[in-house]
C-alpha atoms as a PDB file:
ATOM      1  CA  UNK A   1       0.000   0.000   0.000  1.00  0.00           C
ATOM      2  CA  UNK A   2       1.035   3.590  -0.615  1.00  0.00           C
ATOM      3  CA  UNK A   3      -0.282   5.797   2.195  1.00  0.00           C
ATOM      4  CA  UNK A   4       2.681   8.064   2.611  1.00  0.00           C
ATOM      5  CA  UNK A   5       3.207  10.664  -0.585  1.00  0.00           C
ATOM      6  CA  UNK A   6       5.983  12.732  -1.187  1.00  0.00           C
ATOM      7  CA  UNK A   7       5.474  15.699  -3.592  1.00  0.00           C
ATOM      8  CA  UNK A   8       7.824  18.531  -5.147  1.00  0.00           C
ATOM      9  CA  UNK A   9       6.582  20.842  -7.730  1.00  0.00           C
ATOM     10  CA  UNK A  10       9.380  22.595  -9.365  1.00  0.00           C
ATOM     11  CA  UNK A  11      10.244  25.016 -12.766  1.00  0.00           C
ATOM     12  CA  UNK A  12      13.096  24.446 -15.160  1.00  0.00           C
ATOM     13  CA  UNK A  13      12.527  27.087 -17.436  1.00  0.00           C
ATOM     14  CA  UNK A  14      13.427  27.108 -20.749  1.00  0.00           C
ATOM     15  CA  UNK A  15      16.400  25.294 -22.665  1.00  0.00           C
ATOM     16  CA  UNK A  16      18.207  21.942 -22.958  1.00  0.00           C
ATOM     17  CA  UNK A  17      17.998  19.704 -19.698  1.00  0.00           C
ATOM     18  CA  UNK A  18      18.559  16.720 -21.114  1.00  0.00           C
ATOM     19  CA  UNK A  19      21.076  15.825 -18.803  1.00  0.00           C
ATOM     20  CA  UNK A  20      19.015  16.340 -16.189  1.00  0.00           C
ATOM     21  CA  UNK A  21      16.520  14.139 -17.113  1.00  0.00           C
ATOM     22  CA  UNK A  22      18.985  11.731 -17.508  1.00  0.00           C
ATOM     23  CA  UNK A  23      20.163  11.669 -14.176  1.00  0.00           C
ATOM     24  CA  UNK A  24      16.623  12.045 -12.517  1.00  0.00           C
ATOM     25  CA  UNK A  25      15.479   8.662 -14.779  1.00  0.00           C
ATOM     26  CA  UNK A  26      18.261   6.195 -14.433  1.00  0.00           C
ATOM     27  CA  UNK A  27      19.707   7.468 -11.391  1.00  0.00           C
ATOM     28  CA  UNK A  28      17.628   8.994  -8.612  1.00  0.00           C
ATOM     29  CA  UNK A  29      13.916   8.349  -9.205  1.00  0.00           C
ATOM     30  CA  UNK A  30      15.085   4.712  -9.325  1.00  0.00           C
ATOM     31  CA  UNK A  31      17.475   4.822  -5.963  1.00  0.00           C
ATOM     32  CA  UNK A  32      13.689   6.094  -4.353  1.00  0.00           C
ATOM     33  CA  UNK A  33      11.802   3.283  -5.649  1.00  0.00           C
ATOM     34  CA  UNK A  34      14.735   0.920  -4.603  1.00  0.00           C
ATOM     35  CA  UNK A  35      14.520   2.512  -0.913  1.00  0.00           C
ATOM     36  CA  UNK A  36      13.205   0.000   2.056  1.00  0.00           C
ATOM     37  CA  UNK A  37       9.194   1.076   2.562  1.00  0.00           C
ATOM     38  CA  UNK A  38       8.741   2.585  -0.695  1.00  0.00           C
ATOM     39  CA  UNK A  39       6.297   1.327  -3.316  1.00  0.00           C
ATOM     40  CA  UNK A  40       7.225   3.628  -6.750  1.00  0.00           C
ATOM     41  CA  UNK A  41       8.313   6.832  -7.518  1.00  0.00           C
ATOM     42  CA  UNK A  42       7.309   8.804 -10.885  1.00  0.00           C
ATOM     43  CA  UNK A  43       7.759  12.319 -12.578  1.00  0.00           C
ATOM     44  CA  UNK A  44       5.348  14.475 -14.270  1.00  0.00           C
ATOM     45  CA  UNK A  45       5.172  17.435 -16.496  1.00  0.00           C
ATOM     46  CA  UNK A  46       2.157  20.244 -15.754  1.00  0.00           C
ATOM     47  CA  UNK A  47       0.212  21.932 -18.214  1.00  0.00           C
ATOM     48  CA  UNK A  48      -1.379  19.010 -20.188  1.00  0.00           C
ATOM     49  CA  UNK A  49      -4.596  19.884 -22.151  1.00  0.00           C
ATOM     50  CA  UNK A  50      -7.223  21.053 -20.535  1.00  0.00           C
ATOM     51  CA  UNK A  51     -10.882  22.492 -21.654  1.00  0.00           C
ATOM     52  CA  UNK A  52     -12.453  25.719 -21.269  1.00  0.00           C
ATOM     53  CA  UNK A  53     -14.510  24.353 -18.256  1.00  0.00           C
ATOM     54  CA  UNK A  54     -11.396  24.110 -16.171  1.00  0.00           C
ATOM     55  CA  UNK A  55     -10.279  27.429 -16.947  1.00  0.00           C
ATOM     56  CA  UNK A  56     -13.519  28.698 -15.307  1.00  0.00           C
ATOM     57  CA  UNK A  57     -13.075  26.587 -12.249  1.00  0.00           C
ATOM     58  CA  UNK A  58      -9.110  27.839 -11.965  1.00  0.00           C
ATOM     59  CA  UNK A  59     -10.288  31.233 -12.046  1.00  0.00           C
ATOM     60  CA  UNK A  60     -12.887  30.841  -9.322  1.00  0.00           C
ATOM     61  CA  UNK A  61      -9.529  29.625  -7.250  1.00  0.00           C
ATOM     62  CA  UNK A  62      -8.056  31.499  -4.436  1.00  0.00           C
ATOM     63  CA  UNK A  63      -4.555  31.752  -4.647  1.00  0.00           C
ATOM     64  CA  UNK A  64      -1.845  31.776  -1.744  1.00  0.00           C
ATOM     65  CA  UNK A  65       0.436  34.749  -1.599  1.00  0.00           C
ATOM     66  CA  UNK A  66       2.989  32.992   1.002  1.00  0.00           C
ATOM     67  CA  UNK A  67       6.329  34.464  -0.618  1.00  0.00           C
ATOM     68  CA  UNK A  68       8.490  31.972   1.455  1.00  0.00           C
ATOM     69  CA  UNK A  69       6.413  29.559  -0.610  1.00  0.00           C
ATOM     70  CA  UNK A  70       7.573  28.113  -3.515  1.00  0.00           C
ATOM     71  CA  UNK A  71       5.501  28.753  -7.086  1.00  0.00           C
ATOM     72  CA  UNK A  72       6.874  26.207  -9.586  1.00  0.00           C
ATOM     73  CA  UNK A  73       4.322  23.977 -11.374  1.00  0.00           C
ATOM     74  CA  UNK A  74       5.978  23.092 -14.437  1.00  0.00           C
ATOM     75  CA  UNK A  75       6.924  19.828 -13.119  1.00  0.00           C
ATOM     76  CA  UNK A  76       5.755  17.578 -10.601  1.00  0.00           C
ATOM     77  CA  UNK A  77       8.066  14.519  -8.506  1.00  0.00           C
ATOM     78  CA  UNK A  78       6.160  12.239  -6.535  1.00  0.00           C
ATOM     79  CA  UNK A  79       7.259   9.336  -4.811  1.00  0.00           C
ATOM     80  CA  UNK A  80       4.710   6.889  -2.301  1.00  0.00           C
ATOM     81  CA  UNK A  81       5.524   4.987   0.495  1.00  0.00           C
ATOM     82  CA  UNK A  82       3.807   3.066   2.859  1.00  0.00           C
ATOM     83  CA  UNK A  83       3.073   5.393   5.136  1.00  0.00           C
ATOM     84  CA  UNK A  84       3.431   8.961   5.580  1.00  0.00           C
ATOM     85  CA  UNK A  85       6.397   8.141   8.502  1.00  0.00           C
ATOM     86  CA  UNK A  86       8.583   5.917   5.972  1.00  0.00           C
ATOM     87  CA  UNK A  87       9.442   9.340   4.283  1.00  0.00           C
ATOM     88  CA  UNK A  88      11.034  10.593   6.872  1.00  0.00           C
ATOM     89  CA  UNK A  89      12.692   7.667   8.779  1.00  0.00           C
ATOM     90  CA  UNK A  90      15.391   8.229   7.640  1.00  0.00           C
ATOM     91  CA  UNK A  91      14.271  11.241   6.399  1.00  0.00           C
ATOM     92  CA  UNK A  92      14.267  12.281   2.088  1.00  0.00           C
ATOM     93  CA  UNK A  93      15.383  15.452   2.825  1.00  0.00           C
ATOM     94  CA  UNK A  94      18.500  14.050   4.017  1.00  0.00           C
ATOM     95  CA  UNK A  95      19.234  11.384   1.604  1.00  0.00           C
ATOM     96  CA  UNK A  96      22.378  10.599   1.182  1.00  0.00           C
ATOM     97  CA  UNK A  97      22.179  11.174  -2.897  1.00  0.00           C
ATOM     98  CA  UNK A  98      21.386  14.685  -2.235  1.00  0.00           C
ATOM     99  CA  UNK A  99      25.113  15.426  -1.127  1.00  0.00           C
ATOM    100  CA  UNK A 100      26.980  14.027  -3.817  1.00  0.00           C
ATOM    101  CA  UNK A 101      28.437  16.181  -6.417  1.00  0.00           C
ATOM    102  CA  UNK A 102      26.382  15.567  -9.244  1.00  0.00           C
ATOM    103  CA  UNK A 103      23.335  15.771  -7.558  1.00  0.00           C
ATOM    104  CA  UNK A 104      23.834  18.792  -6.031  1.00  0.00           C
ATOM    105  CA  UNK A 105      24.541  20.016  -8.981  1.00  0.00           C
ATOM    106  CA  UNK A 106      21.436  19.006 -10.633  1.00  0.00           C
ATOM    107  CA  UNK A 107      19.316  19.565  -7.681  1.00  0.00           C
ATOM    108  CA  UNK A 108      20.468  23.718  -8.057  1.00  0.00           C
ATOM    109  CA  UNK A 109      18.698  23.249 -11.999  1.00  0.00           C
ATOM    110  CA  UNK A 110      15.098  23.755  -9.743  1.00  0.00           C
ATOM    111  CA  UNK A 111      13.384  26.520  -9.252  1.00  0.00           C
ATOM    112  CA  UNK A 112      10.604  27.972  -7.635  1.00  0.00           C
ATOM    113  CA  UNK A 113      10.479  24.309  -5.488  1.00  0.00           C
ATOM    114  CA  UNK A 114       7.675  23.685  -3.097  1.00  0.00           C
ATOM    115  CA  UNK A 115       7.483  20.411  -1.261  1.00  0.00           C
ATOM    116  CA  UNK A 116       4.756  18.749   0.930  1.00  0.00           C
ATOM    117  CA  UNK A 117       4.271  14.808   2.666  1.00  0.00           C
ATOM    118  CA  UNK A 118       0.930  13.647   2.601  1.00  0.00           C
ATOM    119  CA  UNK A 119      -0.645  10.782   4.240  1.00  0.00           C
ATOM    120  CA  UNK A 120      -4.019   9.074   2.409  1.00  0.00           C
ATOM    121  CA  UNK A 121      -7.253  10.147   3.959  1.00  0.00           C
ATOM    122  CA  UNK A 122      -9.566   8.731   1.591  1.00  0.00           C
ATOM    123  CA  UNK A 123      -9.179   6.957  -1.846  1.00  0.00           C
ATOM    124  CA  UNK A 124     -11.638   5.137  -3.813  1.00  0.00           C
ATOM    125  CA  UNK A 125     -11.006   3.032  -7.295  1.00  0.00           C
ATOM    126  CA  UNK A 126     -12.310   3.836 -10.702  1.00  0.00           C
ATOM    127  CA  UNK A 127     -13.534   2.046 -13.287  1.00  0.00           C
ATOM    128  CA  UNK A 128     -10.397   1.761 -14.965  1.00  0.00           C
ATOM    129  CA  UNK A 129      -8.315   0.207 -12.005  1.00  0.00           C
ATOM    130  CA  UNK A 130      -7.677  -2.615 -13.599  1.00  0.00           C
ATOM    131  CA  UNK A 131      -4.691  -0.425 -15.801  1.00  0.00           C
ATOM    132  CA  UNK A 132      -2.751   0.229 -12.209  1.00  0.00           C
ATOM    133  CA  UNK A 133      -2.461  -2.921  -9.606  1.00  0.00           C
ATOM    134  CA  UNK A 134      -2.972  -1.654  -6.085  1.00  0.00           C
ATOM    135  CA  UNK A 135       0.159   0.162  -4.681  1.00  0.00           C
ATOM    136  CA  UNK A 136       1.813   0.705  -8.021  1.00  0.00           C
ATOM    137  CA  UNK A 137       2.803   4.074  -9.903  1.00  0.00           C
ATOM    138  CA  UNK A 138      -0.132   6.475 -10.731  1.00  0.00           C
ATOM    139  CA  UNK A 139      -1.544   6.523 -13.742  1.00  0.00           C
ATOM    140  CA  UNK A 140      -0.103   8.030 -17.782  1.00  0.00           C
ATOM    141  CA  UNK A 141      -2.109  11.390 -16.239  1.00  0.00           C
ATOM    142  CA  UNK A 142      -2.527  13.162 -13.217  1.00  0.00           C
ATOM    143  CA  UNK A 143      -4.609  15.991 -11.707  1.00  0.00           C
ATOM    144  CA  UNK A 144      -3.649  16.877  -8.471  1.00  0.00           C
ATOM    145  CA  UNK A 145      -4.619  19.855  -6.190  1.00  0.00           C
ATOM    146  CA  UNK A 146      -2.959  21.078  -3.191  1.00  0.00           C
ATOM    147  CA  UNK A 147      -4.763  23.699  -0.897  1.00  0.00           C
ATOM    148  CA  UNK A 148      -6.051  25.017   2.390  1.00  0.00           C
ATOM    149  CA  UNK A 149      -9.162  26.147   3.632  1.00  0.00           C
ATOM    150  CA  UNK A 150     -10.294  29.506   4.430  1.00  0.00           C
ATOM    151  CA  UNK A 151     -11.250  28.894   7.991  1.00  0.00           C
ATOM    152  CA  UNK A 152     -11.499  25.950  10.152  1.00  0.00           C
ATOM    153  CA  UNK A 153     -15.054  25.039   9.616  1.00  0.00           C
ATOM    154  CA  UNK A 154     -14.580  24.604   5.957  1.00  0.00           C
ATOM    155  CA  UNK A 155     -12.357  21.916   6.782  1.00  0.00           C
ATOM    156  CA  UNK A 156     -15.181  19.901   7.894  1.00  0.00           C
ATOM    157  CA  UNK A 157     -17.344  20.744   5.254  1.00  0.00           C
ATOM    158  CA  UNK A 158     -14.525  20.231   2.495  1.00  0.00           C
ATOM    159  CA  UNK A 159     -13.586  16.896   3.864  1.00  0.00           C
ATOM    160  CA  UNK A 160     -17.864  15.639   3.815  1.00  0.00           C
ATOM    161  CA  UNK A 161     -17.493  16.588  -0.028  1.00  0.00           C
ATOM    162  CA  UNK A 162     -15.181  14.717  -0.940  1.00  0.00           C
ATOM    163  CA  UNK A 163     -16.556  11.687   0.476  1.00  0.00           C
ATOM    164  CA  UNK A 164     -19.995  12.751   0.017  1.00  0.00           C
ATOM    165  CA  UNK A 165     -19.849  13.946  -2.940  1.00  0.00           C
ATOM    166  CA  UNK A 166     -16.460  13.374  -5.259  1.00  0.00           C
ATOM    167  CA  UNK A 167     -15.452  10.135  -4.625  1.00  0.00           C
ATOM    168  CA  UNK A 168     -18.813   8.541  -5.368  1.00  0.00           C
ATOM    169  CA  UNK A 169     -18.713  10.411  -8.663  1.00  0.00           C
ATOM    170  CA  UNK A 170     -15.201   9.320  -9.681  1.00  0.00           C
ATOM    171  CA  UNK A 171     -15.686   5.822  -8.838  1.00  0.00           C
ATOM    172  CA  UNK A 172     -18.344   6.168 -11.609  1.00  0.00           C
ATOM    173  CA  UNK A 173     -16.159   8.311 -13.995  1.00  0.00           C
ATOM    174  CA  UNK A 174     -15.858   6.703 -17.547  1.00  0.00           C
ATOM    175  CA  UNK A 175     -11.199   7.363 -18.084  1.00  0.00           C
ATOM    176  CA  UNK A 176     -10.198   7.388 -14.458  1.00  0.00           C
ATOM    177  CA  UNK A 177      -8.643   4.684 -12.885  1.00  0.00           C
ATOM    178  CA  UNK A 178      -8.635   5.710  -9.023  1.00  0.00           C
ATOM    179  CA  UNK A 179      -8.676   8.959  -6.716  1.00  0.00           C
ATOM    180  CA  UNK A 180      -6.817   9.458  -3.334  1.00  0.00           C
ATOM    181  CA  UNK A 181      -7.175  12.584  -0.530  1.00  0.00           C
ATOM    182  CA  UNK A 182      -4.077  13.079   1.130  1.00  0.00           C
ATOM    183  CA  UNK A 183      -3.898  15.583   4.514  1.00  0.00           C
ATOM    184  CA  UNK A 184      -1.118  17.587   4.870  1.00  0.00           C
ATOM    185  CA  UNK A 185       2.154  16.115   7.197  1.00  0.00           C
ATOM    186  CA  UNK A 186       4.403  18.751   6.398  1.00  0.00           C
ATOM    187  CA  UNK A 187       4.643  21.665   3.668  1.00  0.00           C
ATOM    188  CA  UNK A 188       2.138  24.587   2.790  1.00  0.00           C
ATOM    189  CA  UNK A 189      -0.716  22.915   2.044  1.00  0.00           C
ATOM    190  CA  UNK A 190      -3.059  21.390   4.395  1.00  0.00           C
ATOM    191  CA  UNK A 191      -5.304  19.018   1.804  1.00  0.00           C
ATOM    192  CA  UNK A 192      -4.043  17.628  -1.630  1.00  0.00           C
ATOM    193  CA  UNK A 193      -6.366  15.169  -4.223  1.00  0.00           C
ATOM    194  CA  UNK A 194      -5.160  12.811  -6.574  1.00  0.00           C
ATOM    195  CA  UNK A 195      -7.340  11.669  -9.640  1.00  0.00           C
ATOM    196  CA  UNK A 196      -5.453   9.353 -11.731  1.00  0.00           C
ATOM    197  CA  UNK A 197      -6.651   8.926 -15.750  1.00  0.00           C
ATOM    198  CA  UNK A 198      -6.210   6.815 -18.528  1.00  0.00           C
ATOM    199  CA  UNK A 199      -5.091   9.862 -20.954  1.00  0.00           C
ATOM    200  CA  UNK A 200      -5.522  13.233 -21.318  1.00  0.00           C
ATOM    201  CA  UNK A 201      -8.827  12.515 -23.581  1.00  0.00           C
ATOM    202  CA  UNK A 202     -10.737  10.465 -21.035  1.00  0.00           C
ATOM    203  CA  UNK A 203      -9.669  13.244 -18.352  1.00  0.00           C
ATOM    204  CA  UNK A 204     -11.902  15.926 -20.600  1.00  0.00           C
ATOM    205  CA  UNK A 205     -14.595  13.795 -21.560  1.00  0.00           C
ATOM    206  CA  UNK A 206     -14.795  12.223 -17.585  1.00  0.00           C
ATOM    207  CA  UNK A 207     -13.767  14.789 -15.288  1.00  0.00           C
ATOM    208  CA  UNK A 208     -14.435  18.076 -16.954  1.00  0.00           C
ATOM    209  CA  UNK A 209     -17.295  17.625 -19.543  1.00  0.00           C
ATOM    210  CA  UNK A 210     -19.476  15.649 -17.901  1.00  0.00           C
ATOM    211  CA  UNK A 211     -18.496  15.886 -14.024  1.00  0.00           C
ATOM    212  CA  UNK A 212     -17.560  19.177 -13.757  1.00  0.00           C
ATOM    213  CA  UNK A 213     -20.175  20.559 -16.350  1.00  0.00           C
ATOM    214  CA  UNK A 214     -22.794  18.886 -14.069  1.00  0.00           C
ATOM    215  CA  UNK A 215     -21.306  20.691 -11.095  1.00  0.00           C
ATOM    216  CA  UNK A 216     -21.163  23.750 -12.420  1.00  0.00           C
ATOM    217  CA  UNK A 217     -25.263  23.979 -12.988  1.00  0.00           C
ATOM    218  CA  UNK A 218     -26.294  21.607 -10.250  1.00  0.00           C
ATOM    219  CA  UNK A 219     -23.844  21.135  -7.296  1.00  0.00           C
ATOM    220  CA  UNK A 220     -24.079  24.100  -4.859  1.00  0.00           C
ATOM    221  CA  UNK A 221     -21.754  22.597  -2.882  1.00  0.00           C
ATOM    222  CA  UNK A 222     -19.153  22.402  -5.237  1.00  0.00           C
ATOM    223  CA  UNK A 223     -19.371  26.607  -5.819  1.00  0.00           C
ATOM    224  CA  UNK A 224     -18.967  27.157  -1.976  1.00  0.00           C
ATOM    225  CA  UNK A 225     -15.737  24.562  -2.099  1.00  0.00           C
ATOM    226  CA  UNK A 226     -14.492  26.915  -5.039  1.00  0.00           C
ATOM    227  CA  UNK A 227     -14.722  29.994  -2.828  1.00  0.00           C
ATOM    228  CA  UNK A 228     -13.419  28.925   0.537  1.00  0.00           C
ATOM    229  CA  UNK A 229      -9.970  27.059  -0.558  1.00  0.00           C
ATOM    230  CA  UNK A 230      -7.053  28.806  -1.181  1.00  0.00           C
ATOM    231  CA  UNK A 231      -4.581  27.013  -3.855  1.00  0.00           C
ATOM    232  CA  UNK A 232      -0.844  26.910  -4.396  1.00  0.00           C
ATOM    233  CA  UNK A 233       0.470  28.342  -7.363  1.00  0.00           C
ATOM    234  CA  UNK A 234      -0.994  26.517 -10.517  1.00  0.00           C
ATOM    235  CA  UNK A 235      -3.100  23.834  -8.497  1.00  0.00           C
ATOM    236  CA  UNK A 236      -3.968  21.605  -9.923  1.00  0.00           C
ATOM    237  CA  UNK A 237      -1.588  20.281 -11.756  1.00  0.00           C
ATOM    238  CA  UNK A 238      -2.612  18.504 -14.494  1.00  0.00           C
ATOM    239  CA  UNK A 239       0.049  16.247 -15.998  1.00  0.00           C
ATOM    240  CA  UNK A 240       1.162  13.653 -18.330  1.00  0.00           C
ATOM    241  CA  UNK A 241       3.819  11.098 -16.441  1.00  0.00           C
ATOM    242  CA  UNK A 242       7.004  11.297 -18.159  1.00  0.00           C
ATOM    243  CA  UNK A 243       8.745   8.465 -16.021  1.00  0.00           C
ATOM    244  CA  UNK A 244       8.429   5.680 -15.781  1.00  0.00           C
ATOM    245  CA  UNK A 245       7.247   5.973 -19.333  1.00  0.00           C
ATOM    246  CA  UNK A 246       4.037   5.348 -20.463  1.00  0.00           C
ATOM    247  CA  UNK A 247       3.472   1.890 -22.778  1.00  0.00           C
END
């Protein structure tokens, strides 16, 4: 099982990196996966195709203005463990990779870095689980939101609608393949979700053109979610897995 998520959104900016992507595939996202407790690690690029219905919901979004925060979003490292603890005994932040030459040096390439643990709250499979055994790395796409809550009570009500109210839908949802809420361990934000799809087609015709569509004119409760979190910088992130790669 994979209860324990690590996540670090990040920039590059423009130009070759080629290297870098080198050594983050065959050298350090596999020394995670390889690590005692851990269950996969993966790495995702942001900005994947979305439709105009998402752009309305994104602008509806209230935004953090933290400056000690970090604002990348053009790429997105994840790596699950089996709980939320694993990550941090021994701790990632100290791994021993980190200090080596190289990585230093390719580690400095980031910018903009924020970085959160998580620890599964709620999940619930899709129809399309059958494309990711139990435990394994997320699915080809990703959309995954990281926020807080205006005020203490809406932490109640946000957490009723997602098990009320967004789970039940996705375990429905015609492209996705499962959905996790995480809670906040460490790092800015206090609730992240994960919905996990087969492509970046069956995302649009799922999740925003029939799900969110419906929302939109019926759901109340999904406008009064929109006004009460406050997102990080380009939550959510909506992005096509670049390793391991896709078949």
């Amino acid at each position: 099982m994979d209860n324990g998520i690590w996540a670090t959104w990040y920039d590059l900016g423009d130009g070759d990196h080629s290297d870098y992507f080198g050594w983050l595939n065959e050298d350090y996202l596999p020394s995670l996966r390889s690590r005692p407790g851990y269950a996969w690690s993966a790495h995702y690029k942001g900005g994947a195709k979305e439709g105009t219905g998402m752009g309305d919901v994104r602008s509806r979004l209230g935004r953090m203005d933290d400056p000690s925060v970090g604002t990348g979003s053009q790429y997105l490292m994840l790596a699950g463990a089996v709980e939320c603890g694993t990550l941090v005994s021994p701790s990632v932040f100290n791994d021993d990779i980190k200090h080596s030459a190289e990585a230093r040096k390719m580690l400095a390439r980031r910018k903009g870095v924020r970085t959160c643990l998580f620890s599964v709250f709620a999940r619930v499979d899709g129809p399309e689980i059958g494309k990711r055994p139990v435990g394994t790395t997320p699915g080809p796409v990703i959309q995954m939101g990281s926020f807080r809550t205006r005020t203490l009570d809406d932490e109640y009500d946000v957490c009723a609608w997602y098990a009320q109210h967004r789970l039940p839908a996705i375990a429905n949802m015609e492209g996705c393949i499962a959905a996790r809420v995480m809670l906040g361990a460490a790092g800015w934000a206090k609730y992240s979700v994960m919905y996990e799809f087969t492509s970046v087609e069956a995302r649009q015709r799922g999740f925003e053109e029939k799900h969110e569509a419906l929302s939109a004119e019926e759901v109340p409760w999904t406008h009064r979610i929109h006004d009460y979190t406050v997102h990080a910088p380009g939550s959510p992130t909506v992005g096509t897995r670049l390793w391991p790669p896709v078949a």
